[in-house]
Protein backbone atom coordinates (compact mmCIF):
# COMPACT_ATOMS: atom_id res chain seq x y z
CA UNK A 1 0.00 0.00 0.00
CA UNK A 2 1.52 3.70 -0.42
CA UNK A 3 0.57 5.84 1.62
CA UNK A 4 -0.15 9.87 1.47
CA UNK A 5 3.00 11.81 2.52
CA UNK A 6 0.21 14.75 3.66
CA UNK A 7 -1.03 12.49 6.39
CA UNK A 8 2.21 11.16 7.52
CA UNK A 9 4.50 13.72 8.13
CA UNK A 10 4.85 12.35 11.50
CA UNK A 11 5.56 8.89 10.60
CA UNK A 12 9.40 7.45 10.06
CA UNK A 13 8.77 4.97 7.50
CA UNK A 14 12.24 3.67 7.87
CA UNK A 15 11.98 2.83 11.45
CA UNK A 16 12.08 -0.91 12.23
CA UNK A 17 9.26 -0.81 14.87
CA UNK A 18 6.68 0.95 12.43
CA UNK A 19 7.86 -1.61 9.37
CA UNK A 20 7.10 -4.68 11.31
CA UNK A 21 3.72 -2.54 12.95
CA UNK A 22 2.62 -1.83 9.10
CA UNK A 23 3.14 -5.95 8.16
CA UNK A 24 1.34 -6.86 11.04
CA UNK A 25 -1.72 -4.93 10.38
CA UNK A 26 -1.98 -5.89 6.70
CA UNK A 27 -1.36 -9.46 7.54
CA UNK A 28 -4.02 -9.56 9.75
CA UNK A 29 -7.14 -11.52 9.15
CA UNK A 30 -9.91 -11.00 12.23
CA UNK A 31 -12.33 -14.04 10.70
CA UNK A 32 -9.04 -16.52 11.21
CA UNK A 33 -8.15 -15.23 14.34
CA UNK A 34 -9.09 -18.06 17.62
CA UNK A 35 -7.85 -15.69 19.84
CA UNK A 36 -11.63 -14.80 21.84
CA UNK A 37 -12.33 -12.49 24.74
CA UNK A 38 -13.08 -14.44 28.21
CA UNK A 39 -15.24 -13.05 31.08
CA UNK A 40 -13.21 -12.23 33.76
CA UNK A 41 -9.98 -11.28 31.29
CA UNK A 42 -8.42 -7.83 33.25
CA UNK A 43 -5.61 -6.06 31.46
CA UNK A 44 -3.93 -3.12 33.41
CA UNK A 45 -2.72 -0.21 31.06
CA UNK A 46 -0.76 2.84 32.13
CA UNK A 47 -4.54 5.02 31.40
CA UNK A 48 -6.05 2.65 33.25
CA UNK A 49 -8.10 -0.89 33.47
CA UNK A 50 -10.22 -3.05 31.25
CA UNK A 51 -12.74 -5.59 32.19
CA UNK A 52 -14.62 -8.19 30.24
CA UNK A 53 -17.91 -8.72 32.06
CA UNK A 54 -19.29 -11.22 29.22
CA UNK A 55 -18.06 -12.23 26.01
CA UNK A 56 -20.56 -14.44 24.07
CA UNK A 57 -21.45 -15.54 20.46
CA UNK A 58 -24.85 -14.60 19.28
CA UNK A 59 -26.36 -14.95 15.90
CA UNK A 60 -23.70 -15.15 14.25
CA UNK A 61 -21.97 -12.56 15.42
CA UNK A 62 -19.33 -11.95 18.98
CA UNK A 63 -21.01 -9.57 21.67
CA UNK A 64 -17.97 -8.42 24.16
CA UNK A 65 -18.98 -6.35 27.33
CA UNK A 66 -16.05 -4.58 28.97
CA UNK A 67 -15.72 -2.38 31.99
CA UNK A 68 -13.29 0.34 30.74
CA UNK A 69 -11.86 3.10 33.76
CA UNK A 70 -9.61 6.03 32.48
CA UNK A 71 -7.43 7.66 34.62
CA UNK A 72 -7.46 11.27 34.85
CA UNK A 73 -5.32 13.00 31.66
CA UNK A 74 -4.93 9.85 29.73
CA UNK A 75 -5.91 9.08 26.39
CA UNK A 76 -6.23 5.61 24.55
CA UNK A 77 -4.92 5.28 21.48
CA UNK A 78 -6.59 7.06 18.28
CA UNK A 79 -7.77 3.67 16.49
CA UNK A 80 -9.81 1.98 14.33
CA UNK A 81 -11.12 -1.62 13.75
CA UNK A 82 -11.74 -3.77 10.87
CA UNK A 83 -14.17 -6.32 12.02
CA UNK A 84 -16.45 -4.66 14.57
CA UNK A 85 -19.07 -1.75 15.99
CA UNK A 86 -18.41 -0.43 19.82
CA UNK A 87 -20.93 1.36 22.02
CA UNK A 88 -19.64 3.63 24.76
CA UNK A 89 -22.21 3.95 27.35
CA UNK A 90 -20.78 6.45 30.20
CA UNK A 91 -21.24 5.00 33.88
CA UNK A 92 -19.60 7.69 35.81
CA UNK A 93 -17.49 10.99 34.83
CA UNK A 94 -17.78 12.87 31.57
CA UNK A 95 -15.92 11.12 28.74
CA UNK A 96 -14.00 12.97 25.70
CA UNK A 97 -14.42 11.06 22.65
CA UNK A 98 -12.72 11.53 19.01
CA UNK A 99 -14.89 10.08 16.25
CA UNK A 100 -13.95 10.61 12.41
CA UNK A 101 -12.03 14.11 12.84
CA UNK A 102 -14.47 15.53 15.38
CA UNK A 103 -14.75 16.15 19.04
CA UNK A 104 -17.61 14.89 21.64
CA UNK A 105 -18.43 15.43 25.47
CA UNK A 106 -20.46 12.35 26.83
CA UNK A 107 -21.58 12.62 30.14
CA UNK A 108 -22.68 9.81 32.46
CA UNK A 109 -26.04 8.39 31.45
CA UNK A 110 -25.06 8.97 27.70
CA UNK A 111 -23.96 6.84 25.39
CA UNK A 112 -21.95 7.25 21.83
CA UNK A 113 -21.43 4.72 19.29
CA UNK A 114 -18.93 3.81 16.44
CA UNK A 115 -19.39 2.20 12.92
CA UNK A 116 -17.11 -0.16 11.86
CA UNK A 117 -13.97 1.24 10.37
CA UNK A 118 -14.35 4.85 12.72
CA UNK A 119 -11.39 6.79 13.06
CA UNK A 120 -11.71 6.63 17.54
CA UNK A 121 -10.44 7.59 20.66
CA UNK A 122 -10.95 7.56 24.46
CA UNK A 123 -10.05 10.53 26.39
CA UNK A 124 -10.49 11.54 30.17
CA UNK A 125 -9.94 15.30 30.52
CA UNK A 126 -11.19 15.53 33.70
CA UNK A 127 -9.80 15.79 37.14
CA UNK A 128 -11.27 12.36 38.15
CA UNK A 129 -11.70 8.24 36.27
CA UNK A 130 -14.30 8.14 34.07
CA UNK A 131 -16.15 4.80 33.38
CA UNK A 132 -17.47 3.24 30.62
CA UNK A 133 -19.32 0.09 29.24
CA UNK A 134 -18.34 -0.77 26.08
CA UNK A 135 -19.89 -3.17 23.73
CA UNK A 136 -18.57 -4.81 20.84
CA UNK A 137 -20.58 -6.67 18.22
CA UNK A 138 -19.04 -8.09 15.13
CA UNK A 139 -15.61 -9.86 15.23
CA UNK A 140 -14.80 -8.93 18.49
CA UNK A 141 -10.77 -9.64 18.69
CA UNK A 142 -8.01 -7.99 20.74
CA UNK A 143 -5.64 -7.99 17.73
CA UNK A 144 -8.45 -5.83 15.37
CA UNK A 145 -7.06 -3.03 16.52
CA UNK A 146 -5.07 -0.83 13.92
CA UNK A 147 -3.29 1.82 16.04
CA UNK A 148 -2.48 5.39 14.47
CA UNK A 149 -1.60 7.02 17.29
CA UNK A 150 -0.63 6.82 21.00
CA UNK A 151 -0.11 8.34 24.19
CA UNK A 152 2.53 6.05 25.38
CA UNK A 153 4.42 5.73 22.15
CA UNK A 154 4.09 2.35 20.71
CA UNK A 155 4.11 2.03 16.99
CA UNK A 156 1.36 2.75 14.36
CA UNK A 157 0.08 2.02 11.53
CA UNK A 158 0.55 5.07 8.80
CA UNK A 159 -2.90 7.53 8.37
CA UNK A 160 -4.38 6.47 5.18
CA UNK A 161 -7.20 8.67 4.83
CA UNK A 162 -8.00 12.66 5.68
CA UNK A 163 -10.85 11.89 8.59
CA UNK A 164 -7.79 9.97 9.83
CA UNK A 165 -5.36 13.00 9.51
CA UNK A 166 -8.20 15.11 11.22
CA UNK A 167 -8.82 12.78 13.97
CA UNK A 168 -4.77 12.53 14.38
CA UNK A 169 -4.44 16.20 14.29
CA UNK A 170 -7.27 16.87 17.57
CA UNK A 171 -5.25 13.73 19.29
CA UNK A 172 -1.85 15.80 19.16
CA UNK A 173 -3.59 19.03 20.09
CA UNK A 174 -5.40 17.21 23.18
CA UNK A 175 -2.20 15.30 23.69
CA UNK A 176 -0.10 18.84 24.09
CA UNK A 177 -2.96 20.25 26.31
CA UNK A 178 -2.53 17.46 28.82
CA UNK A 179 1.05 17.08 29.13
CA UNK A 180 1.06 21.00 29.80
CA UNK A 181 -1.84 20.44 31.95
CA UNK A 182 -1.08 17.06 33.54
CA UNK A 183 2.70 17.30 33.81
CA UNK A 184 3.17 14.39 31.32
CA UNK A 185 6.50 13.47 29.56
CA UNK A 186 4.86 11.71 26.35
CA UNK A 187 4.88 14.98 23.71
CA UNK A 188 2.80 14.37 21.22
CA UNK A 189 4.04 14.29 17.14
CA UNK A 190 5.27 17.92 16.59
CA UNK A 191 4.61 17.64 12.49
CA UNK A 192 0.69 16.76 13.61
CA UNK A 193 0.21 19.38 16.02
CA UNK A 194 1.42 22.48 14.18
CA UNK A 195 -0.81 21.61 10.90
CA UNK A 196 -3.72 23.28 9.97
CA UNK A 197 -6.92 21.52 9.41
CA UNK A 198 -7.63 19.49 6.03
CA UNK A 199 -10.47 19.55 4.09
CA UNK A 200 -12.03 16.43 3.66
């Protein structure tokens, strides 16, 4: 695949770390992956915790419940998924959400949801954890999960498309606001954050 040197100038295509992150992805096939969610699975991340509370197949199709708690300041990674749909319903806090190059405020009792293939991205910007249920329908695997950019610095997969760049452009401008803000190390991508917005 080539990619668009307008959405990348961020990206070191020559770096080992994003060559063997770009094979991954594209070798990737969710529908051949055995690899399911559990109930009770817990995975500790510096932003925080995830929970799955049920993990079933239905109709045809995976349903995947997970408790998710942000910390307060972090971000998840701007992503996007191949083989599934998420719902974000807000349990407690007021969540930050980037969907396809725009910006939402979700409160507790609301919910937001994301098509499969949305450019996405949880973000606590408050001063205390914000909780959400999310549920997955579709192919619901840990691995479907093409990373573009991230908080904590592990490697991405190149932007490919311009609601990508403008989702990755709010990320690095949220991501500067918090480390002045939180007192975080983890700059974000200088090249994104200075860029004016594209037109899509």
């Amino acid at each position: 695949m080539s990619f668009n040197p307008d959405w990348n100038p961020h990206y070191n295509f020559d770096d080992s770390a994003n060559q063997q992150e770009i094979a991954d992805v594209e070798s990737y096939v969710p529908e051949k992956d055995r690899a399911v969610y559990i109930a009770g699975q817990e995975v500790i991340s510096p932003w925080g915790v995830n929970v799955v509370i049920d993990a079933r197949h239905e109709g045809g199709i995976d349903i995947c419940v997970k408790r998710i708690t942000v910390k307060p300041g972090y971000m998840l990674s701007l992503q996007r998924h191949r083989a599934r749909e998420e719902l974000w319903e807000v349990q407690e806090g007021k969540l930050t959400a980037i969907l396809d190059g725009k910006l939402y405020d979700v409160a507790a009792g609301q919910s937001i949801s994301m098509h499969r293939g949305a450019v996405h991205c949880m973000i606590n910007a408050s001063n205390a954890p914000v909780t959400v249920i999310e549920t997955q329908t579709g192919i619901c695997r840990e691995k479907d999960n093409i990373r573009l950019l991230d908080f904590n610095g592990r490697s991405t997969y190149p932007l490919t498309s311009a609601i990508e760049y403008e989702s990755a452009r709010l990320y690095a401008k949220i991501q500067a606001e918090h480390v002045k803000r939180y007192g975080f190390k983890n700059l974000p991508p200088r090249a994104l954050a200075a860029l004016k917005p594209q037109p899509f």
